[in-house]
Structures are given as structure tokens and as C-alpha cells.
Protein backbone atom coordinates (compact mmCIF):
# COMPACT_ATOMS: atom_id res chain seq x y z
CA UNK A 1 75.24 27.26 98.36
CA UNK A 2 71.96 27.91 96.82
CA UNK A 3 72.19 27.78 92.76
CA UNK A 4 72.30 31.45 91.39
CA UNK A 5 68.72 32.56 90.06
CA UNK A 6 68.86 32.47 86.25
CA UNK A 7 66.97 36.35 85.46
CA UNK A 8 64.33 36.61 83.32
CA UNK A 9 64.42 37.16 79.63
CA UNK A 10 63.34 40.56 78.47
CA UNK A 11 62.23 40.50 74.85
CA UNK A 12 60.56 43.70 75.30
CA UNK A 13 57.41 44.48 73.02
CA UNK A 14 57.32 42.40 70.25
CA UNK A 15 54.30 43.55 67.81
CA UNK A 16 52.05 41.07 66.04
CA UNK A 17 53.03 41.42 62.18
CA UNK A 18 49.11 40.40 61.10
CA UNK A 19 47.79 43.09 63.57
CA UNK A 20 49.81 45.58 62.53
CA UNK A 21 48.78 44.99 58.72
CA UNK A 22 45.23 45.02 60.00
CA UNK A 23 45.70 48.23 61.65
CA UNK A 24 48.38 50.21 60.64
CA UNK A 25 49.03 48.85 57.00
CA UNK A 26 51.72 51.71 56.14
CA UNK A 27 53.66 51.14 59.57
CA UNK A 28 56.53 49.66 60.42
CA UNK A 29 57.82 50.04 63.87
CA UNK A 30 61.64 50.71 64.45
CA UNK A 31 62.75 47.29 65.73
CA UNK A 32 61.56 45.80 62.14
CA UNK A 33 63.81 48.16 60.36
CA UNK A 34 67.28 46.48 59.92
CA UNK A 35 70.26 48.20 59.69
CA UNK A 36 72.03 49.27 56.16
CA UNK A 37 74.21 46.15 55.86
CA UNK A 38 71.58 43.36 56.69
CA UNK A 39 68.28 44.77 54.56
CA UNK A 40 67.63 42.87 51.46
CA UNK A 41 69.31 44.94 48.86
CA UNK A 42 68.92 43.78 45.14
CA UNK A 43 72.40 44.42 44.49
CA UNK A 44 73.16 41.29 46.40
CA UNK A 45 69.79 39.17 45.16
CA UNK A 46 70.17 36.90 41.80
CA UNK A 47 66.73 38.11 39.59
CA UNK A 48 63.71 35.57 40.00
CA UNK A 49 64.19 36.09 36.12
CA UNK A 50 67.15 34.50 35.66
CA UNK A 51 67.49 31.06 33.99
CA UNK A 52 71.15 30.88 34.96
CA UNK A 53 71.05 29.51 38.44
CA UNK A 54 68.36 26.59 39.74
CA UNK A 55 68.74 24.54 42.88
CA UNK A 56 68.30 21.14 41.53
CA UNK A 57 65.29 18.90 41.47
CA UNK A 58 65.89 15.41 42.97
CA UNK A 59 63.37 12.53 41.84
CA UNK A 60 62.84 10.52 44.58
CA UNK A 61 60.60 8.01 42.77
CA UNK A 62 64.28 7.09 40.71
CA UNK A 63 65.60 5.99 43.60
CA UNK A 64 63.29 4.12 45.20
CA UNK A 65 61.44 2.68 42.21
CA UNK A 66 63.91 2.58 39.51
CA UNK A 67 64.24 -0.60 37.46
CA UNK A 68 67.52 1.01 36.03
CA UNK A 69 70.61 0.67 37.76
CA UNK A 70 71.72 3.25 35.41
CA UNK A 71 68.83 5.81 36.30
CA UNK A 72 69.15 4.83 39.62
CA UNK A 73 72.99 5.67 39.93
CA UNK A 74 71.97 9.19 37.87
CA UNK A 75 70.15 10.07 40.18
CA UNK A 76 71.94 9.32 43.22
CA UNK A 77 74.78 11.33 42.14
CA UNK A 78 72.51 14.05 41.12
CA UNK A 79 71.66 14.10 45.03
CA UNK A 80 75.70 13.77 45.90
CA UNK A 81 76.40 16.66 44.13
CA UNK A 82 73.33 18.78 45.16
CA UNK A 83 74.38 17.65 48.65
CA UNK A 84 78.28 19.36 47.82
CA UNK A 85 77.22 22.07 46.04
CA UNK A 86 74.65 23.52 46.93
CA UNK A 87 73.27 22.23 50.16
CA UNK A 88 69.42 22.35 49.15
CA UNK A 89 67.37 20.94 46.20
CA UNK A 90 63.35 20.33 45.53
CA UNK A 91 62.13 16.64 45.89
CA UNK A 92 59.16 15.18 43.32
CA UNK A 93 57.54 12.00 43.64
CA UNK A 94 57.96 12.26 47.08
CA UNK A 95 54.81 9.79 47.62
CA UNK A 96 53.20 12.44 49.89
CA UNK A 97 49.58 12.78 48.56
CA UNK A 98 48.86 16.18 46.90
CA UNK A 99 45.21 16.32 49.33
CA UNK A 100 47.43 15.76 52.49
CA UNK A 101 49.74 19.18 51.83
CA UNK A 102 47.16 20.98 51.31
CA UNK A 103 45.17 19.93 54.35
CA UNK A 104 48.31 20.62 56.34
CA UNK A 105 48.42 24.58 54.61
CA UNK A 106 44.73 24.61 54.99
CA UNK A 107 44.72 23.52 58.94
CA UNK A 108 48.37 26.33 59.14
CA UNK A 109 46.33 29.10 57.44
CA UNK A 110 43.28 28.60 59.35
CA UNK A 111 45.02 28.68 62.68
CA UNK A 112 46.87 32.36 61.31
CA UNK A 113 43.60 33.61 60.62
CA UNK A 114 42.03 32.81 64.19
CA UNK A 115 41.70 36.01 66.01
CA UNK A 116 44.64 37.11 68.49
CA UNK A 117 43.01 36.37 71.46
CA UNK A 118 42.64 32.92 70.16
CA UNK A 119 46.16 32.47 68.99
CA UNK A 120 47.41 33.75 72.29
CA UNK A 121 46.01 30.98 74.03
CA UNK A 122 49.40 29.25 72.89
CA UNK A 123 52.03 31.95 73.42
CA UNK A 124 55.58 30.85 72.96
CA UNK A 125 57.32 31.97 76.27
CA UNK A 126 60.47 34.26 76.48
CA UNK A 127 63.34 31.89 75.45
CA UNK A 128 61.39 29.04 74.25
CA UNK A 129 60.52 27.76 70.57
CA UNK A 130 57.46 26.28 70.92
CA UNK A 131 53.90 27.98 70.38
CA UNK A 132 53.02 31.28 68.64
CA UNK A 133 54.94 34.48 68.26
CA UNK A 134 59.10 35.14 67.63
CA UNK A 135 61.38 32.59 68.44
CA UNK A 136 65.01 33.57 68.53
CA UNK A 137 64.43 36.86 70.49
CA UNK A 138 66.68 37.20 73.47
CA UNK A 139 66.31 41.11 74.30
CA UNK A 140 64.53 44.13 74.04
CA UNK A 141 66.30 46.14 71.17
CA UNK A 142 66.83 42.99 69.17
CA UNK A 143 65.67 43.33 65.91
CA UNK A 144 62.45 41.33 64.79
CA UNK A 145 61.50 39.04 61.86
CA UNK A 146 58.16 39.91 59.63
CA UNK A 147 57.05 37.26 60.33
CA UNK A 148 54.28 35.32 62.86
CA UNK A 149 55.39 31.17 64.06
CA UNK A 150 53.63 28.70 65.16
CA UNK A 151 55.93 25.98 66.65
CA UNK A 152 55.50 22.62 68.21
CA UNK A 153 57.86 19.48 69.24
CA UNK A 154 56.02 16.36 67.74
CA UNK A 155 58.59 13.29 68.33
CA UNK A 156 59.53 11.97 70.60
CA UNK A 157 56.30 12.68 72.42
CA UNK A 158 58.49 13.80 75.87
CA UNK A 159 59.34 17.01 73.66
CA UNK A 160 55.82 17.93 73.41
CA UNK A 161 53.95 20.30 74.92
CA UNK A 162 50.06 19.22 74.88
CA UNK A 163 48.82 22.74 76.20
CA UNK A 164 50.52 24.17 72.85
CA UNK A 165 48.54 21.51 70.37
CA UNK A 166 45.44 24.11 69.66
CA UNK A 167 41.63 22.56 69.92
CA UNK A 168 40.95 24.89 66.77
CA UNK A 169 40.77 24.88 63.61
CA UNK A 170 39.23 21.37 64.28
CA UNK A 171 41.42 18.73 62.93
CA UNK A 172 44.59 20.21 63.37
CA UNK A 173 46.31 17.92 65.63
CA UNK A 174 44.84 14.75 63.58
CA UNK A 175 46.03 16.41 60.40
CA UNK A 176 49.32 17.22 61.49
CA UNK A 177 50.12 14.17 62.97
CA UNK A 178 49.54 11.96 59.43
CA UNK A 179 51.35 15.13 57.64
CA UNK A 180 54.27 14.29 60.71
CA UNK A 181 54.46 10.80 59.67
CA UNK A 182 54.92 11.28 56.29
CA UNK A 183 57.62 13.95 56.60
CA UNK A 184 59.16 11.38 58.98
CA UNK A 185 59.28 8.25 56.50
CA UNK A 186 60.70 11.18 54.11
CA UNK A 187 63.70 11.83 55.99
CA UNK A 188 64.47 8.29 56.61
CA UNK A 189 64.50 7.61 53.26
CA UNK A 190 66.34 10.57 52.19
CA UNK A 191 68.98 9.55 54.56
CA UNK A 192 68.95 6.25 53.15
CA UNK A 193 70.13 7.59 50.25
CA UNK A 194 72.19 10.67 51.09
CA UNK A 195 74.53 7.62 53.15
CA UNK A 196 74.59 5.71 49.73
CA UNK A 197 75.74 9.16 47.79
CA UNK A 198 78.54 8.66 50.52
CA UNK A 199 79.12 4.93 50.19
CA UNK A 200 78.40 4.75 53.12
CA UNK A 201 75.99 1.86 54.67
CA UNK A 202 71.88 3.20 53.98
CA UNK A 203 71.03 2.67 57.13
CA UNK A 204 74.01 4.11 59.41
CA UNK A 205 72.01 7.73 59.92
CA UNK A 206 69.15 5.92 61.26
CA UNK A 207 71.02 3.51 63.45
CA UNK A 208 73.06 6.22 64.91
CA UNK A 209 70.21 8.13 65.22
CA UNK A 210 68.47 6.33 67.42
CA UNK A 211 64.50 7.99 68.24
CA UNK A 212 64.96 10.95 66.30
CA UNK A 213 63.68 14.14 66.99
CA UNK A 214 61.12 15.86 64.73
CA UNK A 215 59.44 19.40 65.40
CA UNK A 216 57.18 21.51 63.13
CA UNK A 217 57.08 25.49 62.27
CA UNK A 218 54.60 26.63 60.57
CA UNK A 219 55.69 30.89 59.13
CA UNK A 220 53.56 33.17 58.39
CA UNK A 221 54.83 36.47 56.57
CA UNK A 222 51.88 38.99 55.95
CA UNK A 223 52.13 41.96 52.86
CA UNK A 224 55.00 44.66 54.19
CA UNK A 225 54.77 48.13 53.02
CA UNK A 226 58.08 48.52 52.79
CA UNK A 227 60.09 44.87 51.82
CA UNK A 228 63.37 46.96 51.48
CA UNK A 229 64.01 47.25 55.30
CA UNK A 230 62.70 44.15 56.47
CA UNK A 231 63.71 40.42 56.70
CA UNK A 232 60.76 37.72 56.61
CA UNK A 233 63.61 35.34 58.41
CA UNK A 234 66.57 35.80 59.47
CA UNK A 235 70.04 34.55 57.68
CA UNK A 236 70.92 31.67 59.81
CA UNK A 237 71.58 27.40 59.03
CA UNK A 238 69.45 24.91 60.37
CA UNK A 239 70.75 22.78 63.80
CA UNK A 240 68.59 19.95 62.34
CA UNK A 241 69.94 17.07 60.06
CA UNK A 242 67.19 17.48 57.06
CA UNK A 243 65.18 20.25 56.86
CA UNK A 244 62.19 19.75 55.03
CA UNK A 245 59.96 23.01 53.59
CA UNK A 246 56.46 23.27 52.05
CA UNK A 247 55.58 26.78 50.71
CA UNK A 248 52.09 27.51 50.53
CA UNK A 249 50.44 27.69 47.06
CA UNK A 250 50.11 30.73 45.38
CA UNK A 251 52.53 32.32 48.27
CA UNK A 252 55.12 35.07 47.21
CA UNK A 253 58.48 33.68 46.49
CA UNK A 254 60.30 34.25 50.28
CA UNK A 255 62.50 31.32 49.83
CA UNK A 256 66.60 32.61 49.27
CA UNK A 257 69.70 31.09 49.47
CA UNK A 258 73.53 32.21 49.86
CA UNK A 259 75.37 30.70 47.41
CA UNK A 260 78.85 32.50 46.03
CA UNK A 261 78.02 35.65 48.54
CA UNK A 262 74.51 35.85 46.41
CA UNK A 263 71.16 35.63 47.27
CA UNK A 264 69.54 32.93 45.64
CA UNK A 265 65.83 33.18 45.31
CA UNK A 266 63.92 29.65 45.20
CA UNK A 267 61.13 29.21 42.93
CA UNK A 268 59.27 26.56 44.39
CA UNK A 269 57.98 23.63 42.08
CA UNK A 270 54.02 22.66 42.43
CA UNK A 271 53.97 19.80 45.01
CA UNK A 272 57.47 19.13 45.29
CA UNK A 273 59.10 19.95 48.25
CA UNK A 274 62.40 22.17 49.38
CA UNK A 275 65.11 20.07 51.62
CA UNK A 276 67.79 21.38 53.06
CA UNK A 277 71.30 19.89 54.71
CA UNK A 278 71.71 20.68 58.03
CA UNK A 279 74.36 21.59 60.71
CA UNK A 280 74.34 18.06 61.81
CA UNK A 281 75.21 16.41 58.37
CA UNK A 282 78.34 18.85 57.75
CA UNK A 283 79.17 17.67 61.22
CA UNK A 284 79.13 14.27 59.84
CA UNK A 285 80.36 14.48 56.69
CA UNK A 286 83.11 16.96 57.82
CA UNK A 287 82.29 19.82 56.11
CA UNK A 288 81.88 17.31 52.41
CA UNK A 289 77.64 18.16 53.17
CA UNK A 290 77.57 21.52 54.03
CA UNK A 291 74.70 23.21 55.44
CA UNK A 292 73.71 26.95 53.87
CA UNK A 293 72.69 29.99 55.09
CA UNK A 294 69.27 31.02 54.34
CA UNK A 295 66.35 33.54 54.85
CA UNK A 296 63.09 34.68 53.59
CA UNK A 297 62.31 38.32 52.49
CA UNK A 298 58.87 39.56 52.56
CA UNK A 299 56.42 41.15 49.63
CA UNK A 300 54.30 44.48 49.43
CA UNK A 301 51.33 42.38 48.25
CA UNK A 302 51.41 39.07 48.19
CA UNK A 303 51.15 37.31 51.90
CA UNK A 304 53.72 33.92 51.92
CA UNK A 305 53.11 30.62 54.42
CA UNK A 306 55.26 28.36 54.89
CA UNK A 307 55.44 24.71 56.67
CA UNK A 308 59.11 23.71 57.96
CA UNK A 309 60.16 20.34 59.40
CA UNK A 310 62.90 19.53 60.87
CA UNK A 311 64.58 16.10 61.54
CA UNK A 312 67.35 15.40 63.65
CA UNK A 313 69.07 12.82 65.94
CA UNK A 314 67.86 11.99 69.80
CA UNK A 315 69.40 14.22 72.26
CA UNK A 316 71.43 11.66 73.74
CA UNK A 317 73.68 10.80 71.29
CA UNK A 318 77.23 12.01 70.47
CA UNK A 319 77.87 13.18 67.49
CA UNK A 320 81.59 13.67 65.63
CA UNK A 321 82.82 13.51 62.15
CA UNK A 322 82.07 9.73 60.62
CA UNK A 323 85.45 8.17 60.83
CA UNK A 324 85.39 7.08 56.81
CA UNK A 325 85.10 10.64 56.07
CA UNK A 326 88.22 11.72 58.14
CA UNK A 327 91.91 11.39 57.01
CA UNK A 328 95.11 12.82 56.45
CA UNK A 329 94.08 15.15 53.66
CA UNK A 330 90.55 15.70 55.57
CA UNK A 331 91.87 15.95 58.82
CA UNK A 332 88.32 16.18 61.10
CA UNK A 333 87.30 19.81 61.05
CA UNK A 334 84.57 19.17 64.00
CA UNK A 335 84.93 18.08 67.62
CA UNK A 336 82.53 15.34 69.06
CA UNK A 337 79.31 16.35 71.06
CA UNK A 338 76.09 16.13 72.29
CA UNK A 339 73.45 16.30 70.36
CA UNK A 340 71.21 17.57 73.00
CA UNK A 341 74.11 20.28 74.17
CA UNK A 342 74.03 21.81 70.69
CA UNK A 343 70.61 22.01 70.43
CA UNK A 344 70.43 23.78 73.58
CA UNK A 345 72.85 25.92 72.37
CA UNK A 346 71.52 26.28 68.91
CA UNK A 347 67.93 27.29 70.47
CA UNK A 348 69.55 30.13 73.30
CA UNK A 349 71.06 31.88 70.45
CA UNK A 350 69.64 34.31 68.23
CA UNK A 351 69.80 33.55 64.26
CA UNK A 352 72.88 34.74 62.97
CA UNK A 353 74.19 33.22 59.92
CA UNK A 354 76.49 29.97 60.75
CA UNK A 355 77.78 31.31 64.15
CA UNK A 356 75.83 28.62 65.87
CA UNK A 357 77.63 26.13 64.06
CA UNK A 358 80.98 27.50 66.18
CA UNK A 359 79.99 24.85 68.90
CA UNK A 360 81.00 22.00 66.69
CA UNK A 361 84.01 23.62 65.12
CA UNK A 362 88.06 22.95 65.99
């Protein structure tokens, strides 16, 4: 029996966010509108203003550097609790060089201005989340983010598609791979210590690992007339294991947070950068790590980019709860998989809070 033909997705007409503020500044078609319950409603948003409520700030140089066991230990349980509690924090002294993020924004903005014919060159197909345009649209009345991606798969080099890597702005691939192998050493180490918050062994995330997988998305989110009925992002947790986010300078602050059913807006530091637990180390840590719902809202003046890493294990390895994190009182909350099943599964699926995350769960 032949295999049953697999139809076509129909996303429908999906508008280009920058061409429409080019051309019809004061419009916003009806399938950016959200409905009642999901528009960004202040009610539900902490104040920028407020002092009460920070993610916290995680010195990496303290770990690797420190001369004090003391410091060192500080700090580590600074990250073990941001890990707990909150799910996110901002990284300084990361040892990326301050010229090599901005060459990355520089190289992402210059590819968002490049006309749409250009861009279009590297359309992201229907179902797939790699090149330019929506990811995470499966139909034709979905609603749509305010937002334009560029995407690409950079490790292993299997995931990659070369006919996405653009020829302009010039550079770009040469720029993005150094910026790619920074981000990369960052996670490792990260991980390093995140397993010591857990005393656990530093290296067992990167043994278990094996050739992780890293992919790039670069977000732009143009002015909106009308912020109120639009999302930059949709709510949604990350499939990845560390997430790792560079805001553009001078962007509008995008960046929020559910924490205690309230939006958390993120004020980003100068040259740090935002890093954020993922599905797959609540997975492993059953549920101790938990990864957080997020989104980005948009701004009536001020334009916001954004550069978003993600890190996560090769698709061939099964994943469960660690077995030193499971026991009677913790009985394991998650089932073991593949990696590369929930990704597929993660990636067919539109974003929608933690829902993807159902996969995993008993």
C-alpha cells in the first residue's frame, strides 16, 4: 500500500510586518489582532518602573576566575536559585567581546533592512523554521506574531541549509559563525556549572549530550500603531536546553516573563546577556529547573531586534529525568524520549504556552 500523501500546509497570507509599517503605518490587519484574553493588558504586566522585582544577574567571570572559594560558592548558588526560581537571569563577564555583539546586531539589522525581494530569496517554507518570515504558523486563520525571523540551523552542519545562509550583507555568514562559537563555548560552560549548582558531575550535560545542536533566530519587531492588540512573540517555553538572548542596543524593552501569573518585563543590562532554562533541563532535573513561559510585546515607536540561540542535545539521544534527581518524595514527573521526537514535535506545533512540554510529561 502506497504511504498516504501528507497535504500541504496552508498558512494563508501572512503580511510582512516591515512592509506594512512602510506602507500602511496606521494598519493592522485582522489576523494580528488577538483576542480579549491573550492581548497584552497592563493589568497583568509588572511596571518597567518598579524596583521590586529583577531577574538576577549571574557573574560568570566568579565562577570561572574566582580565587575565592567563598565567592565562587556565592555565586554558584546565586545561579541554583535563579535556576529554581525564576528560570532566567542576565550573564556579565561572559568573555564575549563587546565589538563581536555588535557585529552580529549590525550583520541582523542589515539583513532586515535589505529590500523584500532580497529577503525573499530565503523564504522559510510552510512548516519549516528555517529562513525568513513566521515560524510556528500551521493555518490560515491562525493568528500572527509582529514580528519578522530570520532562522538558520548552524551545528551540526547536517541541520543546515546552505541555500538559507544569505550572500548579503557581506560578512554575514563569517560573522555569525565566530558569534556561533562563542555562544557555543557559553553554553558549555554554563552547563558546567548549572550541573555543579546540582552536585552533579560538570561535565555530565556535555557527555550526555553528545554533538549538540545549536540554531540561531534573529527577531525583528518593527513600531506597531496599536501595541494593545498585538503580541511581538508568542507565550510559549523554549524546546532547547539553554537559551541564550542578545537584545539589540537602544531596542524597546520586548523582553517579559511569567512569573506568579505576572508579566515580568526584562530590562536588559548593557552587554550582558539574557539565558533562559529550557524544556530539556526541567526534563532533567524533574521539574527542580523549570523552564518559563515567555513573550515579547511590541512598541508604538521604538523598533526592538533581537538575537536568540538556542542549545540543545543531538537528536539521537534519549532523554529522561537524571536518576540522582528522582526518588520517593520526587517520584520522576517525565517519561524518557527522544530528543529528536520532541523536537519534531516541539517544531509542528504552534507556540502555546507549555503545552509542548505535554510530550515529556506522565
Amino acid at each position: 500500500m502506497a504511504p498516504a500523501r501528507i497535504p500541504p500546509i496552508k498558512v494563508g497570507h501572512i503580511d510582512d510586518v516591515q512592509e506594512l509599517r512602510k506602507s500602511k503605518p496606521s494598519l493592522i490587519p485582522e489576523r494580528f489582532v488577538r483576542e480579549m484574553t491573550d492581548r497584552p493588558s497592563p493589568a497583568t504586566v509588572l511596571p518597567l518602573s518598579s524596583s521590586s522585582i529583577h531577574i538576577p544577574v549571574i557573574d560568570l567571570s566568579k565562577l570561572l576566575w574566582s580565587s575565592s572559594s567563598d565567592e565562587f560558592q556565592r555565586e554558584l548558588r546565586k545561579l541554583a536559585e535563579s535556576c529554581e526560581d525564576w528560570g532566567f537571569f542576565q550573564v556579565i563577564n561572559h568573555g564575549m567581546e563587546s565589538g563581536l555583539l555588535e557585529g552580529i546586531e549590525n550583520m541582523a539589522m542589515g539583513f532586515f533592512e535589505l529590500p523584500l525581494e532580497e529577503k525573499q530569496k530565503y523564504k522559510m517554507a510552510p512548516g519549516t523554521i528555517q529562513g525568513y518570515g513566521q515560524a510556528f504558523v500551521f493555518s490560515e486563520d491562525q493568528k500572527l506574531d509582529w514580528c519578522n525571523m530570520f532562522a538558520l540551523g548552524v551545528e551540526p552542519h547536517f541541520i543546515r541549509n546552505p541555500k538559507l545562509w544569505p550572500a548579503k550583507p557581506d560578512k554575514f555568514s563569517e560573522t555569525l559563525e565566530v558569534y556561533s562559537t562563542e555562544v557555543r563555548k557559553l553554553c558549555k560552560n554554563l552547563l558546567r556549572f548549572v550541573a555543579m549548582s546540582l552536585d552533579l558531575s560538570e561535565g555530565v550535560f556535555e557527555k550526555m549530550f553528545g554533538v549538540a545542536v545549536q540554531a540561531v533566530r534573529m527577531n525583528y519587531y518593527p513600531p506597531c500603531p496599536r501595541p494593545d492588540l498585538v503580541l511581538g512573540l508568542s507565550p510559549h517555553s523554549d524546546g532547547s536546553a539553554l537559551t541564550v538572548l542578545q537584545q539589540g542596543m537602544g531596542s524597546s524593552v520586548g523582553l517579559q516573563i511569567l512569573k506568579n501569573n505576572t508579566w515580568v518585563p526584562v530590562q536588559p543590562i548593557p552587554n550582558a546577556l539574557i539565558v533562559n532554562i529550557g524544556d530539556t533541563i526541567e526534563v532533567l532535573t524533574n521539574g527542580k529547573y523549570k523552564s518559563v513561559e515567555h513573550r515579547a510585546v511590541t512598541h508604538k515607536e521604538r523598533e526592538r531586534l533581537s538575537i536568540v540561540s538556542f542549545y540543545a542535545p543531538s537528536y539521537e539521544i534519549e532523554l529522561g529525568p537524571l536518576p540522582e534527581l528522582v526518588n520517593e518524595k520526587n517520584p520522576s514527573k517525565y517519561r524518557r524520549y527522544n530528543h529528536g521526537e520532541y523536537s519534531k514535535h516541539y517544531i509542528n506545533n504552534k507556540l502555546q504556552g507549555k503545552r509542548t512540554l505535554d510530550f515529556a510529561r506522565i
